[in-house]
Protein backbone atom coordinates (compact mmCIF):
# COMPACT_ATOMS: atom_id res chain seq x y z
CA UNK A 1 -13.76 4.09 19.00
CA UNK A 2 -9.77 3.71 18.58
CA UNK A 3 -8.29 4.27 15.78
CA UNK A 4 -6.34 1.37 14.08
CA UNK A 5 -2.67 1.03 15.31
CA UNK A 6 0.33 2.18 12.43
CA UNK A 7 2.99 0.48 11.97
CA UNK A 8 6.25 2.38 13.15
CA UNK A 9 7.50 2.45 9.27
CA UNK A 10 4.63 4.03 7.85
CA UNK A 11 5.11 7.36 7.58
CA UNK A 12 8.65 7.26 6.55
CA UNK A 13 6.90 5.17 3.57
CA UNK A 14 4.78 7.76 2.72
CA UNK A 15 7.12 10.31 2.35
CA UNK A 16 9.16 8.14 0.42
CA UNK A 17 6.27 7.95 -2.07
CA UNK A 18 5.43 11.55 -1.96
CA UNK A 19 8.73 12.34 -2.78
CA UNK A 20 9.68 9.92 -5.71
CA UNK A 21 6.17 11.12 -6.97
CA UNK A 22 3.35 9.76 -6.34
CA UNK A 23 -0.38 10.77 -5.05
CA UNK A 24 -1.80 8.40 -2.31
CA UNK A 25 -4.64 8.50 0.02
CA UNK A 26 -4.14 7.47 3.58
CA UNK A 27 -6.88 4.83 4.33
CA UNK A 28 -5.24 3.37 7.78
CA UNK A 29 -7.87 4.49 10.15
CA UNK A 30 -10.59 2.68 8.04
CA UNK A 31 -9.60 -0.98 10.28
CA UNK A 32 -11.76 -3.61 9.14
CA UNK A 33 -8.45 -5.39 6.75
CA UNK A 34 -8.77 -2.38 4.83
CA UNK A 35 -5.29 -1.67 3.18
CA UNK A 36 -3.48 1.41 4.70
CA UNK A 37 -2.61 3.34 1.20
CA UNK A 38 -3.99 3.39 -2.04
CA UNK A 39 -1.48 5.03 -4.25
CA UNK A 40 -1.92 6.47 -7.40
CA UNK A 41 1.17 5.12 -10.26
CA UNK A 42 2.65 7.50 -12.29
CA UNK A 43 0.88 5.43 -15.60
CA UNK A 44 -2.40 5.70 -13.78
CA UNK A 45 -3.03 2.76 -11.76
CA UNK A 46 -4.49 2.80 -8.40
CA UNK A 47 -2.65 0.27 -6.58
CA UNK A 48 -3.56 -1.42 -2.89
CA UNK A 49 -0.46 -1.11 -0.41
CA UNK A 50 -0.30 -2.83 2.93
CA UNK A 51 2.52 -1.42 5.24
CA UNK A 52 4.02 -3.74 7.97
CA UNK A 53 7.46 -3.53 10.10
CA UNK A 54 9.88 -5.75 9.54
CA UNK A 55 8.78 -9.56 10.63
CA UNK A 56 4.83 -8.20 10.47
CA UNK A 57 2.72 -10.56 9.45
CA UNK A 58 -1.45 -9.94 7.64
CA UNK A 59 -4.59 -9.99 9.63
CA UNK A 60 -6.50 -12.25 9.38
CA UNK A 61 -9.27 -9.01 8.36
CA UNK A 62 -6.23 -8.19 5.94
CA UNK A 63 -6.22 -11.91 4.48
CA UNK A 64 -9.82 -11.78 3.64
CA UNK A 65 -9.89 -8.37 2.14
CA UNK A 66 -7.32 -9.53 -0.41
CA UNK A 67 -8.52 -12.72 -1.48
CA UNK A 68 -12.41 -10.84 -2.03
CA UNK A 69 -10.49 -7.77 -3.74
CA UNK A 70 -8.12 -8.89 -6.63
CA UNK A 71 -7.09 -5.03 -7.34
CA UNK A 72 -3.64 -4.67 -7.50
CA UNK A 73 -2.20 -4.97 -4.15
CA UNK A 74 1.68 -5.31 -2.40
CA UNK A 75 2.80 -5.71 1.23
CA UNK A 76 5.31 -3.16 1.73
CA UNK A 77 7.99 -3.31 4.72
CA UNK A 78 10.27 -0.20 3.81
CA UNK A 79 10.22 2.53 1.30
CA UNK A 80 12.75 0.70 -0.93
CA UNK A 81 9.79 -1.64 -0.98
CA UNK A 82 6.95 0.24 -2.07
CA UNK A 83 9.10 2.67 -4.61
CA UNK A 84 9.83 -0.48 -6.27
CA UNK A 85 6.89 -2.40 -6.36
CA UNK A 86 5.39 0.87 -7.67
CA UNK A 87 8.09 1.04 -10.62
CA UNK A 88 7.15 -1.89 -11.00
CA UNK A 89 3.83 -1.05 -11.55
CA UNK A 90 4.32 1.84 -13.77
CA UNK A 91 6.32 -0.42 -16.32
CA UNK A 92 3.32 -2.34 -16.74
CA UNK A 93 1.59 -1.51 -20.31
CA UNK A 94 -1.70 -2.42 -21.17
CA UNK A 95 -3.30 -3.34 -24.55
CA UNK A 96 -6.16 -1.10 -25.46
């Protein structure tokens, strides 16, 4: 069995991550539309992140998976990217 392809810009991704902060588990060889990272938020949310290159376009496998799985999710395409949809993320407050 291969394992599924990374994209080129992936690991510089996670480092960026790692280093601004934030715990992630590597889920890339899982295939199947599977999202490559889920990432941990500094307030506690585990968020769904989809790395492509530049110009890289979803799977159809990575279509379905998102419209079945509404947990927070973000296509990222550089570390800029995915620091700041992660900010993002961590400004978010919720109710209780």
């Amino acid at each position: 069995m291969r394992a599924k392809r990374r994209d080129v810009n992936q690991s510089e991704i996670v480092e960026a991550l790692r280093k601004a902060g934030y715990e992630l588990e590597d889920l890339a060889d899982n295939g199947k539309g599977i999202p490559d990272l889920l990432v941990e938020s500094k307030s506690h949310i585990w968020v769904l992140l989809e790395i492509k290159a530049p110009g890289g376009k979803l799977t159809p496998a990575e279509h379905a998976f998102f419209e079945r799985h509404q947990a927070p999710h973000y296509i990222a395409r550089s570390p800029e990217e995915a620091i700041e949809w992660m900010e993002y993320i961590d400004g978010i407050s919720y109710d209780n």
